[in-house]
PDB file of N, CA and C in Angstrom:
ATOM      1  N   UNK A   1     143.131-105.826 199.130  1.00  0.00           N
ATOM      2  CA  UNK A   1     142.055-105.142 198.454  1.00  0.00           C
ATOM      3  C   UNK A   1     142.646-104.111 197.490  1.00  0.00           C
ATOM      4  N   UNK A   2     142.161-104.269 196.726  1.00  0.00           N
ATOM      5  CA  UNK A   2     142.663-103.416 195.319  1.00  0.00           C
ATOM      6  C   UNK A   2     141.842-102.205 194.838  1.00  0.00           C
ATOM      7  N   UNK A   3     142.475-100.532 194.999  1.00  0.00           N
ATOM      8  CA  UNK A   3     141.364 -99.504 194.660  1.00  0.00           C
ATOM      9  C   UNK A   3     141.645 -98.712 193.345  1.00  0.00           C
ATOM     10  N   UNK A   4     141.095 -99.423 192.782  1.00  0.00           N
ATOM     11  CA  UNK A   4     141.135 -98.692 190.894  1.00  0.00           C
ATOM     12  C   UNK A   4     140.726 -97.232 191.028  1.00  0.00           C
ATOM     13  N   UNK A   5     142.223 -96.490 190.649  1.00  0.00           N
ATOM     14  CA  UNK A   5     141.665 -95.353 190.352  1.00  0.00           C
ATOM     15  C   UNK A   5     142.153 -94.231 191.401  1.00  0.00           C
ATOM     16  N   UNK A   6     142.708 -94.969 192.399  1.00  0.00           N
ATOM     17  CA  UNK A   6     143.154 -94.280 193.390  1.00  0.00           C
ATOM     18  C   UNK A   6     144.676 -94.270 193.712  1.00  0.00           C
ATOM     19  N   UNK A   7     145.309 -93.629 194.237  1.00  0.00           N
ATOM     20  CA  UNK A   7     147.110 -93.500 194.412  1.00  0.00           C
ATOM     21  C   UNK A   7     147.422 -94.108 196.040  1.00  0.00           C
ATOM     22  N   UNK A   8     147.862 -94.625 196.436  1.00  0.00           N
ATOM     23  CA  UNK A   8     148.290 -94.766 197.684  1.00  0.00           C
ATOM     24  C   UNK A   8     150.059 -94.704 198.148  1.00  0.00           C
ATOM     25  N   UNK A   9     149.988 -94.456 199.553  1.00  0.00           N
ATOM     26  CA  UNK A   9     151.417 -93.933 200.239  1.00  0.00           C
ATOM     27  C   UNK A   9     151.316 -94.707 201.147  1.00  0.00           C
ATOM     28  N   UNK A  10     152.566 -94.696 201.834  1.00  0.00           N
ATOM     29  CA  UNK A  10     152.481 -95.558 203.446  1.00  0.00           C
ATOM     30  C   UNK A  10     151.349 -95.377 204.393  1.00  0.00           C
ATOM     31  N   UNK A  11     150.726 -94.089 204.237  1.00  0.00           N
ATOM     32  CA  UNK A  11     149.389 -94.106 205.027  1.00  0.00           C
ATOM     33  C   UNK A  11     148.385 -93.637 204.662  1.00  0.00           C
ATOM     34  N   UNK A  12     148.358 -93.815 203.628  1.00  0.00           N
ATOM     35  CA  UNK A  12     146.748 -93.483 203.086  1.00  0.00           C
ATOM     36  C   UNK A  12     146.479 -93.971 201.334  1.00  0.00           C
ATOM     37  N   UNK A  13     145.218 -93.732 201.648  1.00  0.00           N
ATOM     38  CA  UNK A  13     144.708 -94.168 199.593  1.00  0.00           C
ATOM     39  C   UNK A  13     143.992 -92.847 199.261  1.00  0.00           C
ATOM     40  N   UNK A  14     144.356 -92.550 197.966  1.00  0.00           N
ATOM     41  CA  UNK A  14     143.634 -91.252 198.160  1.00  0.00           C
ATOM     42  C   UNK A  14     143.457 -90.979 196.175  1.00  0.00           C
ATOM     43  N   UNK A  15     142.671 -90.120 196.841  1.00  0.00           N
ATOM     44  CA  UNK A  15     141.587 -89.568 194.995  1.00  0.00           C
ATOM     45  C   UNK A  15     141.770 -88.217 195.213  1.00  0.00           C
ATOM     46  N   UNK A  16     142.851 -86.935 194.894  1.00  0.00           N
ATOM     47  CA  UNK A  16     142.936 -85.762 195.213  1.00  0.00           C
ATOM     48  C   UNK A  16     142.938 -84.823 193.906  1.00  0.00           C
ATOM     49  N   UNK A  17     141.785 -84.437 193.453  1.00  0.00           N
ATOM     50  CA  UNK A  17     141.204 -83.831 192.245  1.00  0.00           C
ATOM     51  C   UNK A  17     141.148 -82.211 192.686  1.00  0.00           C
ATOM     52  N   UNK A  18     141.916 -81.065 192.241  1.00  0.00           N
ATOM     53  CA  UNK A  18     141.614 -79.666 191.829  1.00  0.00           C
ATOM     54  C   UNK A  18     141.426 -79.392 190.836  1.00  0.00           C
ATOM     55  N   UNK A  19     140.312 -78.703 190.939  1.00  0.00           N
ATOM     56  CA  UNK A  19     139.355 -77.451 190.046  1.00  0.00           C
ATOM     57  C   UNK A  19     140.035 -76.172 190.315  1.00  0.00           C
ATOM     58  N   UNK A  20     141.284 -75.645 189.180  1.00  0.00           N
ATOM     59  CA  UNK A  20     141.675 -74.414 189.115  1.00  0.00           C
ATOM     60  C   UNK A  20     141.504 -73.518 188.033  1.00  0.00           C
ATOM     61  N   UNK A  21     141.238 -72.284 188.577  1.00  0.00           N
ATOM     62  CA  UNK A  21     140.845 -71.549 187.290  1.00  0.00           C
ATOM     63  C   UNK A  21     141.568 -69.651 187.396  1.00  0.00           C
ATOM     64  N   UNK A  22     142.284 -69.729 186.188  1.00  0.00           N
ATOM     65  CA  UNK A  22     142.940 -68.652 186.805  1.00  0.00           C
ATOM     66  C   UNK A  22     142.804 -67.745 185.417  1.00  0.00           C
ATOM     67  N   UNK A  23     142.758 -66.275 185.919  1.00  0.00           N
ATOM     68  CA  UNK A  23     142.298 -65.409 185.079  1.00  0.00           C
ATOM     69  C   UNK A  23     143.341 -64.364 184.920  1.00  0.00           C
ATOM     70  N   UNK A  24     143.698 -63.801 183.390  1.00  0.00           N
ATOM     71  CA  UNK A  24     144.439 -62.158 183.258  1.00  0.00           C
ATOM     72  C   UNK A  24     143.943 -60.899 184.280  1.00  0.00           C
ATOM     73  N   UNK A  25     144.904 -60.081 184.110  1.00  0.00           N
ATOM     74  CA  UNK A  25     144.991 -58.973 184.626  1.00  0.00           C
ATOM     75  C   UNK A  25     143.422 -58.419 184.117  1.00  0.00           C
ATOM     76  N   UNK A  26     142.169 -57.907 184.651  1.00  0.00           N
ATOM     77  CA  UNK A  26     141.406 -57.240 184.259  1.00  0.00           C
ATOM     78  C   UNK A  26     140.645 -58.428 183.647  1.00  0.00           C
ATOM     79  N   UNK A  27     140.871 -59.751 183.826  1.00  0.00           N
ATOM     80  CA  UNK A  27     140.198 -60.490 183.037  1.00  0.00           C
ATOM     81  C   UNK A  27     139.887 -60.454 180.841  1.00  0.00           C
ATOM     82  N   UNK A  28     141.185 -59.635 180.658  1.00  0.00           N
ATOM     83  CA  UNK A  28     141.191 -59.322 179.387  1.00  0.00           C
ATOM     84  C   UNK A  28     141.205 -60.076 178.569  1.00  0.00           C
ATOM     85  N   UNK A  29     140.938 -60.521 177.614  1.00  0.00           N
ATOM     86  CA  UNK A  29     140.475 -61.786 176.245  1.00  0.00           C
ATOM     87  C   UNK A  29     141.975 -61.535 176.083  1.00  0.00           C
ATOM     88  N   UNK A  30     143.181 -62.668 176.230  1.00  0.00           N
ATOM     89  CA  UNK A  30     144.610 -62.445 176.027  1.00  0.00           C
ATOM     90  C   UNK A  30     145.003 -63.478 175.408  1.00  0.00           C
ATOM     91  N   UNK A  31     144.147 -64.854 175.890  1.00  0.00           N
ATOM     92  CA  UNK A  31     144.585 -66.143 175.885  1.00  0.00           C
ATOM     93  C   UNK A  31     144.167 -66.334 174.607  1.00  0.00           C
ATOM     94  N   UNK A  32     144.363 -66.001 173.299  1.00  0.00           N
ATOM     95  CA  UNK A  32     143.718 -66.837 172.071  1.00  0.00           C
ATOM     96  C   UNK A  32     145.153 -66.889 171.049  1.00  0.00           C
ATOM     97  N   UNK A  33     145.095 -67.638 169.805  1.00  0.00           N
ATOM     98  CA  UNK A  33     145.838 -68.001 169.155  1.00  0.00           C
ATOM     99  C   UNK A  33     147.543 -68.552 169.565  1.00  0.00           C
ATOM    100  N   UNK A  34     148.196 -68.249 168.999  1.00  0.00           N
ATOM    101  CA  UNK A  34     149.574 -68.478 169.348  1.00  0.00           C
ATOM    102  C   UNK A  34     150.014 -68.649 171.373  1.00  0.00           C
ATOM    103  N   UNK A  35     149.539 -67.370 171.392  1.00  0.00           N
ATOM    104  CA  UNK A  35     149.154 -67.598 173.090  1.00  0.00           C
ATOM    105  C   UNK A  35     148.828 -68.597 173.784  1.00  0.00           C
ATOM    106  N   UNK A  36     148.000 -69.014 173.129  1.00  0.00           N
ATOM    107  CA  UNK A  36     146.811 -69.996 173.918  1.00  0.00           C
ATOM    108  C   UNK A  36     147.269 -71.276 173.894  1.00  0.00           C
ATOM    109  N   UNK A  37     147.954 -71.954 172.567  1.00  0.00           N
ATOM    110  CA  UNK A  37     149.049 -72.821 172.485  1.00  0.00           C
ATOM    111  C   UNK A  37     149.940 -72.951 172.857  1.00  0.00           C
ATOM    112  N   UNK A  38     151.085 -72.222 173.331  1.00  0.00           N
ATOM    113  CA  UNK A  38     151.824 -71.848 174.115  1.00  0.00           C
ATOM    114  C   UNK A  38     151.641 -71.825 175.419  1.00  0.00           C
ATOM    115  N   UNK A  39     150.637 -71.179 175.968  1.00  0.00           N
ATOM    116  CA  UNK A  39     150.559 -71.413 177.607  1.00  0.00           C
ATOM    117  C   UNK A  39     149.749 -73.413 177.977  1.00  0.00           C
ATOM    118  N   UNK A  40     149.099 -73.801 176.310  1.00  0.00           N
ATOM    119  CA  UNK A  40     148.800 -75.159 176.941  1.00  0.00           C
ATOM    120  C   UNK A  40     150.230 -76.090 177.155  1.00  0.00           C
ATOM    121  N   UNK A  41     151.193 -75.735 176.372  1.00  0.00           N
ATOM    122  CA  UNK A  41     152.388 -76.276 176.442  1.00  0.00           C
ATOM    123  C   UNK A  41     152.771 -76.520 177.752  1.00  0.00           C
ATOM    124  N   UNK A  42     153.600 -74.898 178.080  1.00  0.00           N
ATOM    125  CA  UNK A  42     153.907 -74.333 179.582  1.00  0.00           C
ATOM    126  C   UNK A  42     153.268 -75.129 180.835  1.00  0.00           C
ATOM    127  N   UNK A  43     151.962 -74.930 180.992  1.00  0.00           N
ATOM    128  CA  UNK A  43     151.294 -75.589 181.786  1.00  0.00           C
ATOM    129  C   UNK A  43     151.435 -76.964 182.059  1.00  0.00           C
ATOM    130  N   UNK A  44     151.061 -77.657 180.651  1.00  0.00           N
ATOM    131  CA  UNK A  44     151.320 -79.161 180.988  1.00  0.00           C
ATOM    132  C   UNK A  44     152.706 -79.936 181.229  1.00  0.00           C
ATOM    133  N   UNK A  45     153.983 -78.986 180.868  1.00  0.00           N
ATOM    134  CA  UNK A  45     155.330 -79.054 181.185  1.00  0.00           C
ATOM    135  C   UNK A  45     155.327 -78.788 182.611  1.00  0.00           C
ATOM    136  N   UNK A  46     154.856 -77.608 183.518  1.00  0.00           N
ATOM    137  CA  UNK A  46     155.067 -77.621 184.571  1.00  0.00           C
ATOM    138  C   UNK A  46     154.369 -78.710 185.563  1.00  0.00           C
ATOM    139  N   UNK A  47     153.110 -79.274 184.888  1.00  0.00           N
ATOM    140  CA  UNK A  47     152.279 -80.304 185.850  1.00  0.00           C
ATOM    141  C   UNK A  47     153.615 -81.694 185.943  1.00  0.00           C
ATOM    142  N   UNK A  48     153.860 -82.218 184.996  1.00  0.00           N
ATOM    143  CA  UNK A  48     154.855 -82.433 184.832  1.00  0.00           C
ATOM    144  C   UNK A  48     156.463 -82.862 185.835  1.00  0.00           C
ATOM    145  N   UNK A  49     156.779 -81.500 185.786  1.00  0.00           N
ATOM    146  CA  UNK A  49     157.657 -80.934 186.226  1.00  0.00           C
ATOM    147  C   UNK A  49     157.681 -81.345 188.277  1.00  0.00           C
ATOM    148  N   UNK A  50     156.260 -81.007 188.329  1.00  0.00           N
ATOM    149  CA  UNK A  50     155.890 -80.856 189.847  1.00  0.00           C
ATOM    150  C   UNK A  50     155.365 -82.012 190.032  1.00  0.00           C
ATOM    151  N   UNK A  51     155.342 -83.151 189.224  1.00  0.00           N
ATOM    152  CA  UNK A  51     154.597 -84.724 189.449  1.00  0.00           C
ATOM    153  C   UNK A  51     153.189 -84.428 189.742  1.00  0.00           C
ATOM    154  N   UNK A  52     152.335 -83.392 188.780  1.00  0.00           N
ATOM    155  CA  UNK A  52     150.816 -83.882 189.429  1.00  0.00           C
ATOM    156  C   UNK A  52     149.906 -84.101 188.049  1.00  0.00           C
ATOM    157  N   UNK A  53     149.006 -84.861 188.068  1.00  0.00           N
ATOM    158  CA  UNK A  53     148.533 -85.200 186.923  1.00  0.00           C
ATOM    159  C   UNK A  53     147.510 -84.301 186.320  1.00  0.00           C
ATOM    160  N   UNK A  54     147.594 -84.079 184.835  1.00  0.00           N
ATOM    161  CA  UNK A  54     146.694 -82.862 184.598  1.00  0.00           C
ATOM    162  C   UNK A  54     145.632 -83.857 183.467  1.00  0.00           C
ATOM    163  N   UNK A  55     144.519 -83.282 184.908  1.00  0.00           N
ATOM    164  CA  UNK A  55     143.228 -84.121 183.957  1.00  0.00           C
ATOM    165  C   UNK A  55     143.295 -83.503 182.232  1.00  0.00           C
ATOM    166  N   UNK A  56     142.829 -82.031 182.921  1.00  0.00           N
ATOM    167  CA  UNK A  56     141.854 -81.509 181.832  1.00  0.00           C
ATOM    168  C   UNK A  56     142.677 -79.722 181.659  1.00  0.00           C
ATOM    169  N   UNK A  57     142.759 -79.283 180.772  1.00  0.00           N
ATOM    170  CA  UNK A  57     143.172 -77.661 180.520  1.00  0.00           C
ATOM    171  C   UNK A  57     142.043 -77.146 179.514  1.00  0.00           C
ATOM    172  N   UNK A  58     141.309 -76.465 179.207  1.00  0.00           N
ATOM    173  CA  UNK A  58     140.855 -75.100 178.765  1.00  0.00           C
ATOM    174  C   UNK A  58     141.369 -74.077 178.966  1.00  0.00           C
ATOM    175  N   UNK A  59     141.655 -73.088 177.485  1.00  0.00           N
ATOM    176  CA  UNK A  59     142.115 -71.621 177.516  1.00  0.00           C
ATOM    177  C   UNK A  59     141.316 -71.643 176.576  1.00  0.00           C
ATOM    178  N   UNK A  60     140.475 -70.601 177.819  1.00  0.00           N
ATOM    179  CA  UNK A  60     139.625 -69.466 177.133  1.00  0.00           C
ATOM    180  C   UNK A  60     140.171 -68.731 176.668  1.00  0.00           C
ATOM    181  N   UNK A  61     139.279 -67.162 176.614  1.00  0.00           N
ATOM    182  CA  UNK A  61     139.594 -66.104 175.765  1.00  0.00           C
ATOM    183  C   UNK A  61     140.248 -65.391 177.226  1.00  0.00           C
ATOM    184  N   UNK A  62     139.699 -65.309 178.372  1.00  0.00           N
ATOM    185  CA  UNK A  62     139.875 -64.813 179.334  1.00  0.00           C
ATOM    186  C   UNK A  62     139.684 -65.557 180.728  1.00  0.00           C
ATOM    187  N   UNK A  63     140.125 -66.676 180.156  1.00  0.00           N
ATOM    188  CA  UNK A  63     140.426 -67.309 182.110  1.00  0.00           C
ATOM    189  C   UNK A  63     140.921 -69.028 181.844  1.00  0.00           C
ATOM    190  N   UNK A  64     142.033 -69.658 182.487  1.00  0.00           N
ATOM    191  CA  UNK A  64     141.955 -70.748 182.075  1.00  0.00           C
ATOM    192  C   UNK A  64     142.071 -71.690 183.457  1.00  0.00           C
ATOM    193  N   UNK A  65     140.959 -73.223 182.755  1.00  0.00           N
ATOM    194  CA  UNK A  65     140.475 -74.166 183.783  1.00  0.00           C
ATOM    195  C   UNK A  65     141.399 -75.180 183.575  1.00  0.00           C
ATOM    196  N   UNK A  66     142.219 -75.273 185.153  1.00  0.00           N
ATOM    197  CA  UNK A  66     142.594 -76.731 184.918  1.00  0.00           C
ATOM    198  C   UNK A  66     142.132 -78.181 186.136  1.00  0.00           C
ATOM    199  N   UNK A  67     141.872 -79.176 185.811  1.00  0.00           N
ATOM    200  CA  UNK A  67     141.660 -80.231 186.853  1.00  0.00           C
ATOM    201  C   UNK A  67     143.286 -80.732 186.682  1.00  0.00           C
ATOM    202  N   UNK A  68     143.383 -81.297 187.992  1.00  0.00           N
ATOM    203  CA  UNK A  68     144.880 -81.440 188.306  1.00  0.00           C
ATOM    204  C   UNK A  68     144.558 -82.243 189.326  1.00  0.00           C
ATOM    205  N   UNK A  69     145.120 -83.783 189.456  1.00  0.00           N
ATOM    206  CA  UNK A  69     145.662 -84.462 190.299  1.00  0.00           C
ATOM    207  C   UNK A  69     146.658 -84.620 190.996  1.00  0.00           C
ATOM    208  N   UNK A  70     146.927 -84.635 193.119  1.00  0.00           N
ATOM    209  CA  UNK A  70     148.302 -84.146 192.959  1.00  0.00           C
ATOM    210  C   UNK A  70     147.929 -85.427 194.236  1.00  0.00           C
ATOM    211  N   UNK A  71     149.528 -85.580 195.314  1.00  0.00           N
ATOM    212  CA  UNK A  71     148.928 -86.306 196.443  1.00  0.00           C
ATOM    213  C   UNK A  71     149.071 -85.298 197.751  1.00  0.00           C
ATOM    214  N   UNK A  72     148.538 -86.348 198.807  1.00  0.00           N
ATOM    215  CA  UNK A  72     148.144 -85.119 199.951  1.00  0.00           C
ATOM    216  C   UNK A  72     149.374 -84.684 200.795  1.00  0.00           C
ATOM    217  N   UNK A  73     150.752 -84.959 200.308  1.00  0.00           N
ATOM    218  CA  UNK A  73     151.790 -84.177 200.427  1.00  0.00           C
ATOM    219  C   UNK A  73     152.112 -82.311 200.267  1.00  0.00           C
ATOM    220  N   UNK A  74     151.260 -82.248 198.940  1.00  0.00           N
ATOM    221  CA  UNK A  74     151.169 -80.481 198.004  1.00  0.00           C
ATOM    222  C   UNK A  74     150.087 -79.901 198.567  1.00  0.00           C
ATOM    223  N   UNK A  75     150.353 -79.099 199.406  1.00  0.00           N
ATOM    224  CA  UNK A  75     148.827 -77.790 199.611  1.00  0.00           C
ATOM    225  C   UNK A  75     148.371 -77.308 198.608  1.00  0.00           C
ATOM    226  N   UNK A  76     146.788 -77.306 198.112  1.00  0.00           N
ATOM    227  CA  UNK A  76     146.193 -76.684 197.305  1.00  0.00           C
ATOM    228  C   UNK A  76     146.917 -74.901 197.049  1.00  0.00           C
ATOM    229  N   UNK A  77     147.298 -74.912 198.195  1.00  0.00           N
ATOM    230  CA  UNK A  77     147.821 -73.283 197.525  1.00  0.00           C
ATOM    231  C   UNK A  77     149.109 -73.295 197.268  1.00  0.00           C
ATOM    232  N   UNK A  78     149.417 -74.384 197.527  1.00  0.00           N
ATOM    233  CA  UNK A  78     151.351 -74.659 197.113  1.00  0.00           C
ATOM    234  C   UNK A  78     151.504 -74.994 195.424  1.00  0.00           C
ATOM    235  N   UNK A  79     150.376 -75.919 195.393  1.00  0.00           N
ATOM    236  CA  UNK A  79     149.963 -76.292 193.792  1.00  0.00           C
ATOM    237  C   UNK A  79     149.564 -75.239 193.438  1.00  0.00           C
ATOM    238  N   UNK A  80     148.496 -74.561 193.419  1.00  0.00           N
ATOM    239  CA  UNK A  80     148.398 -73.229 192.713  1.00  0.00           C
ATOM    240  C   UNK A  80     149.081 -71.984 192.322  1.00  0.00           C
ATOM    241  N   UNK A  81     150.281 -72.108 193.169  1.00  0.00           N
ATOM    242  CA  UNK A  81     151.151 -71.341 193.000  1.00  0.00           C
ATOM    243  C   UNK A  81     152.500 -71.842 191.922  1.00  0.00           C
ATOM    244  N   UNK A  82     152.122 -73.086 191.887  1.00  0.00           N
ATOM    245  CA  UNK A  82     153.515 -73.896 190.925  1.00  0.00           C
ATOM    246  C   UNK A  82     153.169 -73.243 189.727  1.00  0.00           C
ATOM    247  N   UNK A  83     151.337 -73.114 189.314  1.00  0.00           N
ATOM    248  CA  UNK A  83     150.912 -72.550 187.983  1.00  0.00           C
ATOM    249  C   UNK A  83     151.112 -70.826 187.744  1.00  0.00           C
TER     250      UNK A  83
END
C-alpha cells in the first residue's frame, strides 16, 4: 500500500507538520528590508542543515511564521530550538 504524501521509517508512516512562530525582543517591527531577506536565507539554510522540510516562511514586520516538516525522531522543542 502506497501513502502519497507521507514519509515512512522502520516503524511508522507519518505526516509531521509545525506551526512556528517566533517573535523580537519586545515584539519590535525589526524584520523588514535587508533583514528580512537575510533571515529568509538563514532560516531556510538551517531547515536544511537539520533535514526538515520548510513548507512555508513569512517575515513580518514583527514576528516570523514558519511550517516545517520534520520526522518523529526531532522533539518539537528540539526543532524549535535549531531556529
Amino acid at each position: 500500500m502506497e501513502h502519497q504524501g507521507y514519509a515512512r521509517n522502520a516503524g511508522a508512516v507519518f505526516s509531521l507538520k509545525y506551526h512556528l512562530v517566533f517573535c523580537p525582543k519586545y515584539r519590535k517591527a525589526v524584520l523588514v528590508g535587508p533583514i528580512a531577506e537575510r533571515l529568509k536565507v538563514l532560516l531556510a539554510t538551517k531547515a536544511a542543515d537539520v533535514q526538515v522540510t520548510l513548507h512555508t516562511l513569512e517575515v513580518m514586520p514583527d514576528h516570523v511564521h514558519m511550517c516545517v516538516e520534520s520526522d518523529p525522531g526531532m522533539a518539537p522543542a528540539k526543532l524549535a530550538a535549531q531556529f
